[in-house]
N, C-alpha and C. Protein backbone atom coordinates (compact mmCIF):
# COMPACT_ATOMS: atom_id res chain seq x y z
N UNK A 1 103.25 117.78 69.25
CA UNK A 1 104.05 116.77 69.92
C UNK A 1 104.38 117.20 71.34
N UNK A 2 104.71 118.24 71.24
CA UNK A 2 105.14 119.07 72.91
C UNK A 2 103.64 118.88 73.54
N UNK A 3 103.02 119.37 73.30
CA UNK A 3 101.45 119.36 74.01
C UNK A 3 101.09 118.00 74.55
N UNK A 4 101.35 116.75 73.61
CA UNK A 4 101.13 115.22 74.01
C UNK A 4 102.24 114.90 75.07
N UNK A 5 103.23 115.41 74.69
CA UNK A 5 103.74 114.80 75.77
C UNK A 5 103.66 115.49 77.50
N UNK A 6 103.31 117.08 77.42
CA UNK A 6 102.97 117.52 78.63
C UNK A 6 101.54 116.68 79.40
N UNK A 7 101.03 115.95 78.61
CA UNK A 7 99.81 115.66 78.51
C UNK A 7 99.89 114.69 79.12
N UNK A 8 100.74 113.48 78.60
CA UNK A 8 101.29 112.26 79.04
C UNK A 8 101.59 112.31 80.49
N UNK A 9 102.52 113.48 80.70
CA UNK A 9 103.45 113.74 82.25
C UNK A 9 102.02 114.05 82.68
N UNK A 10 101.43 114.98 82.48
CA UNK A 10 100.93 115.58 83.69
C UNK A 10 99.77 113.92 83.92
N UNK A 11 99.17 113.79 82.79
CA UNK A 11 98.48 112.22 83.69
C UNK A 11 98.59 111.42 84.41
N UNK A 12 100.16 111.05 83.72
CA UNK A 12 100.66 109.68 84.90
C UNK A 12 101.21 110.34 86.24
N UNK A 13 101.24 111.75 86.22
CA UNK A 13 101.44 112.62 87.59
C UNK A 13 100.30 111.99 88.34
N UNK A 14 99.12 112.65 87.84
CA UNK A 14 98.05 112.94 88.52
C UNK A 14 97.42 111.30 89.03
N UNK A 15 97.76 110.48 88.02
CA UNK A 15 97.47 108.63 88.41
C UNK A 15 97.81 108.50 89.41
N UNK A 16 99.39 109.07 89.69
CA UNK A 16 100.31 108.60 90.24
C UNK A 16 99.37 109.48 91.92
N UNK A 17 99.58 109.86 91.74
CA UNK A 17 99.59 111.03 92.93
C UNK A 17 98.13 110.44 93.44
N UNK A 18 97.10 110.16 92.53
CA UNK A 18 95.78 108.97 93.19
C UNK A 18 96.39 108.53 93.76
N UNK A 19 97.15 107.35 93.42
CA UNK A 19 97.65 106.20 93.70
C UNK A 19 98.12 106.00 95.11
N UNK A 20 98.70 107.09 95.25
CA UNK A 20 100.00 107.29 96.29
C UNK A 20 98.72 107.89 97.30
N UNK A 21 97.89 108.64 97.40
CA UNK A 21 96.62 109.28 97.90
C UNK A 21 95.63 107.70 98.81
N UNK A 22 95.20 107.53 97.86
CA UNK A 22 95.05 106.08 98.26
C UNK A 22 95.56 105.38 99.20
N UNK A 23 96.70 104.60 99.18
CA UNK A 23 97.44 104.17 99.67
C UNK A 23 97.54 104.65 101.01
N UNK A 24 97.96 106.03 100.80
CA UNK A 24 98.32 106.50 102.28
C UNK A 24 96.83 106.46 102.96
N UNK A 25 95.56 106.68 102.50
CA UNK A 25 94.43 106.48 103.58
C UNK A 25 94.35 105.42 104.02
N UNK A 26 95.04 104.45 103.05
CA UNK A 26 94.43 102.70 102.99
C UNK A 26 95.53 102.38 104.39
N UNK A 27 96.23 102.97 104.56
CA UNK A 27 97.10 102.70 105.80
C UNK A 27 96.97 103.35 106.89
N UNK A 28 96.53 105.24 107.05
CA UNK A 28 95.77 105.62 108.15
C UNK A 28 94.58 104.59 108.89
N UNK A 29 93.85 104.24 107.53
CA UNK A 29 92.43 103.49 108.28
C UNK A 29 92.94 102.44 108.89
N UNK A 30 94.16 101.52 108.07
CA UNK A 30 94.11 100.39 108.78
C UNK A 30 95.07 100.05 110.15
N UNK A 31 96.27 101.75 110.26
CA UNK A 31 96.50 101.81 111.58
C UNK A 31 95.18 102.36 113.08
N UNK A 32 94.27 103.10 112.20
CA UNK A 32 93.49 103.73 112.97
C UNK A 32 92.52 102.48 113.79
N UNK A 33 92.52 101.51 112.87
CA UNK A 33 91.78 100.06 113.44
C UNK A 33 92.28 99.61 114.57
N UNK A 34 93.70 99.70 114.55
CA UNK A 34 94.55 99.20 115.80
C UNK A 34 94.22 99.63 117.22
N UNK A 35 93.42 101.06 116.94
CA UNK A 35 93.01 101.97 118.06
C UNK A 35 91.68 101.76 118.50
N UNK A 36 91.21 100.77 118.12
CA UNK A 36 89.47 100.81 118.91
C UNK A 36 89.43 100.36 120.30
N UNK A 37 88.83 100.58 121.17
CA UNK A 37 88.81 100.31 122.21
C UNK A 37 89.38 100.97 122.95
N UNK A 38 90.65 102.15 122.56
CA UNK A 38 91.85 102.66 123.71
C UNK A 38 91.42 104.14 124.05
N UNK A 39 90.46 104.45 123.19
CA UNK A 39 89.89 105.72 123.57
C UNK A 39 90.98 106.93 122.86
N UNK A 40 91.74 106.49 122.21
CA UNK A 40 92.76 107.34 121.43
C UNK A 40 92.00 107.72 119.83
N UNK A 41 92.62 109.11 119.29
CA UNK A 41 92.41 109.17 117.64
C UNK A 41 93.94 108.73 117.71
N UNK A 42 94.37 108.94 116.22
CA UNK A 42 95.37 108.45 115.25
C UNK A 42 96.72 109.24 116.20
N UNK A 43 96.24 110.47 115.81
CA UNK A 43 97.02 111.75 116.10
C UNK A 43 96.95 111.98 117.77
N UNK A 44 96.15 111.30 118.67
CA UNK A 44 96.36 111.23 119.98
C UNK A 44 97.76 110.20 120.29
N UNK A 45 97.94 109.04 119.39
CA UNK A 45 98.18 107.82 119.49
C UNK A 45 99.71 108.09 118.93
N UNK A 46 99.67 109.18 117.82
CA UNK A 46 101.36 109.41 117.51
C UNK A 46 101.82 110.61 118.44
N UNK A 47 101.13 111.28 119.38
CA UNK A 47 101.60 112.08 120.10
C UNK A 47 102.45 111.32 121.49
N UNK A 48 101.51 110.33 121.79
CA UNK A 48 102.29 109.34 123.44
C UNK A 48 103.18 108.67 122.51
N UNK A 49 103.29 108.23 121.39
CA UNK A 49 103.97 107.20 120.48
C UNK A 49 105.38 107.99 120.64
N UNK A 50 105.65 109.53 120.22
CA UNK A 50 106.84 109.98 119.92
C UNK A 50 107.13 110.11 121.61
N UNK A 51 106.49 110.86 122.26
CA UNK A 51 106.78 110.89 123.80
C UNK A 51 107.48 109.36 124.16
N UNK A 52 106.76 108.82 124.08
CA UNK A 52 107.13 107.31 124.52
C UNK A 52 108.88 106.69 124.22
N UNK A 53 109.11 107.23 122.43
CA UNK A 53 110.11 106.47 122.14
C UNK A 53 111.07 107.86 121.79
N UNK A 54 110.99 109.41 122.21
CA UNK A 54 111.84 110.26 121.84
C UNK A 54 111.51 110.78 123.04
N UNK A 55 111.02 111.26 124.24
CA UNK A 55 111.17 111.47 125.42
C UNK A 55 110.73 112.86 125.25
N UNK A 56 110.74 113.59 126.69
CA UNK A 56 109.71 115.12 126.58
C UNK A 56 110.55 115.89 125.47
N UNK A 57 109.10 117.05 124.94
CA UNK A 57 109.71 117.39 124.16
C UNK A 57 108.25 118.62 123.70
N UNK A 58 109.20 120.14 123.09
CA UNK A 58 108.04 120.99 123.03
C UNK A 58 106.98 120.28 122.08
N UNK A 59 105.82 121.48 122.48
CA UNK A 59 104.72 121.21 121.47
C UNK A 59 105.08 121.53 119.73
N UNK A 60 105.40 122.38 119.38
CA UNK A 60 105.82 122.49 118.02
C UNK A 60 107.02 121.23 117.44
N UNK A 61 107.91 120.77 118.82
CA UNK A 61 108.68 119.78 117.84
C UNK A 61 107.92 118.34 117.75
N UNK A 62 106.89 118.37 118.50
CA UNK A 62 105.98 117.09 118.78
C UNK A 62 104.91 117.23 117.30
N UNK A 63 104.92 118.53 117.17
CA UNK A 63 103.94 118.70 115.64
C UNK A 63 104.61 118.27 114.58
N UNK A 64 106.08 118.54 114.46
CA UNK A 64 106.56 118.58 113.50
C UNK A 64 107.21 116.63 113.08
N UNK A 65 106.89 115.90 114.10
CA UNK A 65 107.24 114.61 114.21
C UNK A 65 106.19 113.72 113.86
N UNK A 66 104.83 114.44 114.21
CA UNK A 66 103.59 113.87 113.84
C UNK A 66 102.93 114.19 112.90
N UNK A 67 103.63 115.02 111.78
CA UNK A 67 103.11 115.98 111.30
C UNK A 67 101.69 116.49 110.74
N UNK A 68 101.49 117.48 112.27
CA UNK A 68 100.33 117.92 112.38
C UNK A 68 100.39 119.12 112.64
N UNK A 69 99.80 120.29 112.58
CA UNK A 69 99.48 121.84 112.97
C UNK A 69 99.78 121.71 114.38
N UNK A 70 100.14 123.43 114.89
CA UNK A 70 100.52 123.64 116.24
C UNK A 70 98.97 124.08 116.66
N UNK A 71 98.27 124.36 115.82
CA UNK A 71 96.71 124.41 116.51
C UNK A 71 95.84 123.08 116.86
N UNK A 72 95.84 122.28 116.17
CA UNK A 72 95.52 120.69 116.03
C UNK A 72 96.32 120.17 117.16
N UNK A 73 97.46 120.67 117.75
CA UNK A 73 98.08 119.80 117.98
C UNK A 73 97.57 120.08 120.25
N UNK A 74 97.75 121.45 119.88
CA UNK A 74 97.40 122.53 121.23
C UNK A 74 95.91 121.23 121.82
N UNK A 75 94.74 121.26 120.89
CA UNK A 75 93.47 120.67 121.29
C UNK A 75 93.84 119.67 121.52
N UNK A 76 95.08 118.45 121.01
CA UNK A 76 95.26 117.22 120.87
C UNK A 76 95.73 117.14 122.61
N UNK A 77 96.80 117.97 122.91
CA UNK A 77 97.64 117.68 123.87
C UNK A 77 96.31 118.12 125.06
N UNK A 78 95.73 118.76 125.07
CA UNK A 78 94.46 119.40 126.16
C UNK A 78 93.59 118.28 126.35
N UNK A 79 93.21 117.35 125.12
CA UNK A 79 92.96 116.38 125.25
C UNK A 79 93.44 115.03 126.04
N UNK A 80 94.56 115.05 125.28
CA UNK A 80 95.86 113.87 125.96
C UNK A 80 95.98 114.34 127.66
N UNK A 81 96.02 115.64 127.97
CA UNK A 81 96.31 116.24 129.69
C UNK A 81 95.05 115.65 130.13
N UNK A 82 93.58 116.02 129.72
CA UNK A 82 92.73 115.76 130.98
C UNK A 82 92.25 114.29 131.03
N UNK A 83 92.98 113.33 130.22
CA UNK A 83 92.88 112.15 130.03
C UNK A 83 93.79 111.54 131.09
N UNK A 84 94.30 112.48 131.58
CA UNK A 84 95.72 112.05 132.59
C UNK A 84 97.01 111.46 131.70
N UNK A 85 97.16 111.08 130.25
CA UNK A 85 97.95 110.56 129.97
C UNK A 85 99.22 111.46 129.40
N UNK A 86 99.57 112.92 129.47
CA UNK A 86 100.43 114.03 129.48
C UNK A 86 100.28 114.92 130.42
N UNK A 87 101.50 115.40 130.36
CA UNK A 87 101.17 116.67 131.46
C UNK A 87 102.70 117.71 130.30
N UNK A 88 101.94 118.97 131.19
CA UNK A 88 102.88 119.75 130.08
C UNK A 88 103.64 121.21 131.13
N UNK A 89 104.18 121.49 131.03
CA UNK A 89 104.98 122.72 131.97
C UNK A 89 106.28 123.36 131.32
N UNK A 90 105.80 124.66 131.37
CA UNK A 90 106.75 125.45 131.01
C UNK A 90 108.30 125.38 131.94
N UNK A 91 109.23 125.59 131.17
CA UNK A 91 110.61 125.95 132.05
C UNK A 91 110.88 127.10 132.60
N UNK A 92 111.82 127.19 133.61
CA UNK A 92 111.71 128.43 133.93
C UNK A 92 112.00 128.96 133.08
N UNK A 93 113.37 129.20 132.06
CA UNK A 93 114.22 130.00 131.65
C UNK A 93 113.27 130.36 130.04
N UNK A 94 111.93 129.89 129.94
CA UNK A 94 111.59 130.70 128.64
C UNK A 94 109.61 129.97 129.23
N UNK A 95 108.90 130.79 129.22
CA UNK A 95 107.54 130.23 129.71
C UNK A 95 106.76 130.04 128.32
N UNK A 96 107.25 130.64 127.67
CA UNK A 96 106.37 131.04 125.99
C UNK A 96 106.41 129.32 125.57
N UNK A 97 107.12 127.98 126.21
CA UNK A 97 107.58 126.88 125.66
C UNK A 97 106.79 125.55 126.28
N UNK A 98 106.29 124.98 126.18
CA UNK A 98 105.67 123.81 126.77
C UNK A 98 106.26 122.66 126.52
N UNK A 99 107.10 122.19 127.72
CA UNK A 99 107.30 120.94 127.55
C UNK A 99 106.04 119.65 128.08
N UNK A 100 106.08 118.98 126.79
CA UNK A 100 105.06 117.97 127.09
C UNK A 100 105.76 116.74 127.30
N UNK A 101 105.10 115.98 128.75
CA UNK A 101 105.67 114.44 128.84
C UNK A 101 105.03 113.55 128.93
N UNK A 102 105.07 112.51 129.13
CA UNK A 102 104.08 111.18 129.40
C UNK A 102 104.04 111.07 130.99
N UNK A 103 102.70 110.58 131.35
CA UNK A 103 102.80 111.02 132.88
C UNK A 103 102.74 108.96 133.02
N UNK A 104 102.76 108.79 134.09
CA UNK A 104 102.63 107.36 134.12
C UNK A 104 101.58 106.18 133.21
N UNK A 105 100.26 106.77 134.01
CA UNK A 105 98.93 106.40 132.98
C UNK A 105 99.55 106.39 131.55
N UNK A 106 99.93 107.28 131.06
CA UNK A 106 100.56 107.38 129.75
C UNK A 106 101.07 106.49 129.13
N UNK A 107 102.40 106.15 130.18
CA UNK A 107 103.23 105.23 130.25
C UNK A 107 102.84 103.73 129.41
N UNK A 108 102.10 103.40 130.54
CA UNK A 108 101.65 102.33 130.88
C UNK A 108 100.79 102.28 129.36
N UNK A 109 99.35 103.26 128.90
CA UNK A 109 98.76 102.96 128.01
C UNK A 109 99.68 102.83 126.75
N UNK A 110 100.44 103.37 125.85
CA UNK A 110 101.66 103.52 125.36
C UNK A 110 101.97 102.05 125.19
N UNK A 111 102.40 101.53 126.09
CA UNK A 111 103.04 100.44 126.46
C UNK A 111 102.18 99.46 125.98
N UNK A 112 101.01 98.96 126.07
CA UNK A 112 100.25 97.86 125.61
C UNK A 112 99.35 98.16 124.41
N UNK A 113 99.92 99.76 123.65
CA UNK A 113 98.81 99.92 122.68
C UNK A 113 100.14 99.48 121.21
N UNK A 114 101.68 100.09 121.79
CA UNK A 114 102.28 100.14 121.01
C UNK A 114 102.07 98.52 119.72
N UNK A 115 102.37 97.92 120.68
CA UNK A 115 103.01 96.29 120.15
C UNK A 115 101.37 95.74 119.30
N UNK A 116 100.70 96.26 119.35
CA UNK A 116 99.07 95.88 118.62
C UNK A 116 99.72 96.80 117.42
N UNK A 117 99.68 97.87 117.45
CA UNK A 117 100.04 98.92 116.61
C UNK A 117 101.20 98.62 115.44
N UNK A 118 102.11 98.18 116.05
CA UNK A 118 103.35 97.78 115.06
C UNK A 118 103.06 96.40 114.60
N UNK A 119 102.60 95.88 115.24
CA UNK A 119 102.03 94.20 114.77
C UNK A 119 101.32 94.50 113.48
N UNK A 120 100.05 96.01 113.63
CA UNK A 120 99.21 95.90 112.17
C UNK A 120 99.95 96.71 111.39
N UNK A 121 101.07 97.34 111.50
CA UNK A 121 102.02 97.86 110.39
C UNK A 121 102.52 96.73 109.80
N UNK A 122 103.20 96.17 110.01
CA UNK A 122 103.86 95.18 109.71
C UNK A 122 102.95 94.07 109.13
N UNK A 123 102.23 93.87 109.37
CA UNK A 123 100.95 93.24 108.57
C UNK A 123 100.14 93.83 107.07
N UNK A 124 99.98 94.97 107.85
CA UNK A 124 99.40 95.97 106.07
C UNK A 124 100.49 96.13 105.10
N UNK A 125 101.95 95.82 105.56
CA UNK A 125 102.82 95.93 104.42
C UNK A 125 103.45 94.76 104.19
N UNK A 126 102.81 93.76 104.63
CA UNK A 126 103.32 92.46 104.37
C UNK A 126 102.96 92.07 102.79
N UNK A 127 101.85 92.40 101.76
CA UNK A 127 101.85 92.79 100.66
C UNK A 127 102.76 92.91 99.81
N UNK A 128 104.18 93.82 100.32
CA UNK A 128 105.49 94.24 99.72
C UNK A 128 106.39 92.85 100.44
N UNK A 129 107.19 92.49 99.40
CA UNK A 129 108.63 91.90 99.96
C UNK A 129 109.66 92.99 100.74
N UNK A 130 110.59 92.89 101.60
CA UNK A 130 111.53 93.79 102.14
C UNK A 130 111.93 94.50 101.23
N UNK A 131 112.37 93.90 100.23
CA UNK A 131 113.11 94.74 99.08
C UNK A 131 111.96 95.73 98.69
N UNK A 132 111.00 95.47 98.29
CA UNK A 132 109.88 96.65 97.82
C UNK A 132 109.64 97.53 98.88
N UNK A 133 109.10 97.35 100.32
CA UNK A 133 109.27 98.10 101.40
C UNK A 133 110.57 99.58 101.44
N UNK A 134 111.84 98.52 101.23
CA UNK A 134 113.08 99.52 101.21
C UNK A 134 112.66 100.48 100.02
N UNK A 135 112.28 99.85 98.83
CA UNK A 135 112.06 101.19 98.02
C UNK A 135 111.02 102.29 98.00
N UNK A 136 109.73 101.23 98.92
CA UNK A 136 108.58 102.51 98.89
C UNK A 136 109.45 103.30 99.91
N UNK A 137 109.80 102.86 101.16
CA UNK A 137 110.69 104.69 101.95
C UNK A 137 111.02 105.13 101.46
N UNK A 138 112.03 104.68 99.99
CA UNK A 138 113.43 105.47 99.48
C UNK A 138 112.00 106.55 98.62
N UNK A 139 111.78 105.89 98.15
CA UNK A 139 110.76 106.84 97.15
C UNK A 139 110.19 108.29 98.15
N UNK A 140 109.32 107.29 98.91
CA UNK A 140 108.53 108.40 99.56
C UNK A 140 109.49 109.72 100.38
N UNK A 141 110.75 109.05 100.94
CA UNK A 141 111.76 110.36 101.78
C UNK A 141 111.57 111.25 100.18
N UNK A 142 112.13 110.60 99.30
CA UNK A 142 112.80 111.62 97.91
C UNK A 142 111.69 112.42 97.56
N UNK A 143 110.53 111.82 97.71
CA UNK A 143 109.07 112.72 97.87
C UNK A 143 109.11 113.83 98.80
N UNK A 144 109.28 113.62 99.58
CA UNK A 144 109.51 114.31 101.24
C UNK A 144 110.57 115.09 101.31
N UNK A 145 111.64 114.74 100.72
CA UNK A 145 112.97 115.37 100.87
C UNK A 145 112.62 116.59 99.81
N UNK A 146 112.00 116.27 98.55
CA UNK A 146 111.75 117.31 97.66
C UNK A 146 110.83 118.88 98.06
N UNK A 147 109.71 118.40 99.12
CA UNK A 147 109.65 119.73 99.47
C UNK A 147 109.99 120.28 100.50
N UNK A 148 110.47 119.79 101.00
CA UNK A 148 111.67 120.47 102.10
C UNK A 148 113.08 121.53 101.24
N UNK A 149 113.34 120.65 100.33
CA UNK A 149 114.38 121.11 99.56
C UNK A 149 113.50 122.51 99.12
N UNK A 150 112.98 122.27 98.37
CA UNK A 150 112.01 123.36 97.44
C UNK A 150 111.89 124.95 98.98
N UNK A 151 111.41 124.29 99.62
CA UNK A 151 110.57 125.51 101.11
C UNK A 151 112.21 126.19 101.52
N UNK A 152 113.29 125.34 101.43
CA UNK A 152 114.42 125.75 101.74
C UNK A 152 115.15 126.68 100.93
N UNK A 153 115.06 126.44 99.88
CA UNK A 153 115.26 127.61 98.14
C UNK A 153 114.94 128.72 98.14
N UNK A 154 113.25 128.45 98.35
CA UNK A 154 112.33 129.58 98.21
C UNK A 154 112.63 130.75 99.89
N UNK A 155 112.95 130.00 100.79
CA UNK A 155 113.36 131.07 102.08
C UNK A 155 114.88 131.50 101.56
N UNK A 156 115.56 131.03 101.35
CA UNK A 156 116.90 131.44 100.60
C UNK A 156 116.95 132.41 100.02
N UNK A 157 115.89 132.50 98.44
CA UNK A 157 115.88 133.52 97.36
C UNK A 157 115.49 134.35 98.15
N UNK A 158 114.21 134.61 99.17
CA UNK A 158 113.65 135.58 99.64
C UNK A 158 114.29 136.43 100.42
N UNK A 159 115.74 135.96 101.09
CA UNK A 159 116.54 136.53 101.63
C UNK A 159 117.31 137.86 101.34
């Protein structure tokens, strides 16, 4: 009986966790559609996105908003610079730090890619009523919140 029911959990885990797998590509691809023509990837497109609506800001906290690697993120922004649409400069008071900003070009692209962009969010989840929407976040933070919690424990005990 113990065995069936570990059996049970761990399936509808693993359904579940398809499911949710799925989903989240089925919404990369269909924000990534929003981007043809602008000469942006996904992850180019949430880098001016957070610049745009959270203002300069280092490279590691720009990773951690997009969440992407500080190596991924280094090629992304080198990218985004010789495109003219960032520029990045250390402060005086610590050089080890790169602040990255939106340079005008930036600006401006930002500006007419956003409102296409949120138009096809708001469209791919038109599917859900508001009320279902409110619960896929609630779900997914408590997803999210869980391994944060967990990474926070485990640096704790190790202390």
């Amino acid at each position: 009986m113990f065995m069936s029911r570990n059996r049970s959990q761990e399936r509808l885990a693993l359904l579940t966790y398809v499911k949710l797998m799925r989903a989240a590509n089925s919404a990369r691809n269909f924000a990534a559609r929003t981007l043809t023509g602008t000469g942006l990837t996904l992850t180019q497109f949430a880098v001016l996105e957070a610049l745009y609506h959270l203002g300069p800001m280092s490279l590691s906290d720009i990773a951690q908003k997009v969440l992407t690697t500080g190596g991924n993120l280094t090629m992304v922004a080198g990218n985004l610079e010789k495109q003219g649409l960032i520029e990045r400069h250390s402060p005086p008071e610590d050089k080890r730090v790169q602040i990255t900003a939106l340079t005008s070009k930036g600006k401006t692209l930002i500006r007419q890619v956003f409102p296409r962009h949120a138009a096809a969010i708001v469209e791919f989840l038109a599917v859900l009523n508001p009320e279902e929407q409110v619960r896929l976040g609630d779900l997914c933070r408590k997803l999210g919140r869980r391994e944060i919690l967990k990474g926070a424990s485990s640096t704790n005990t190790a202390q």
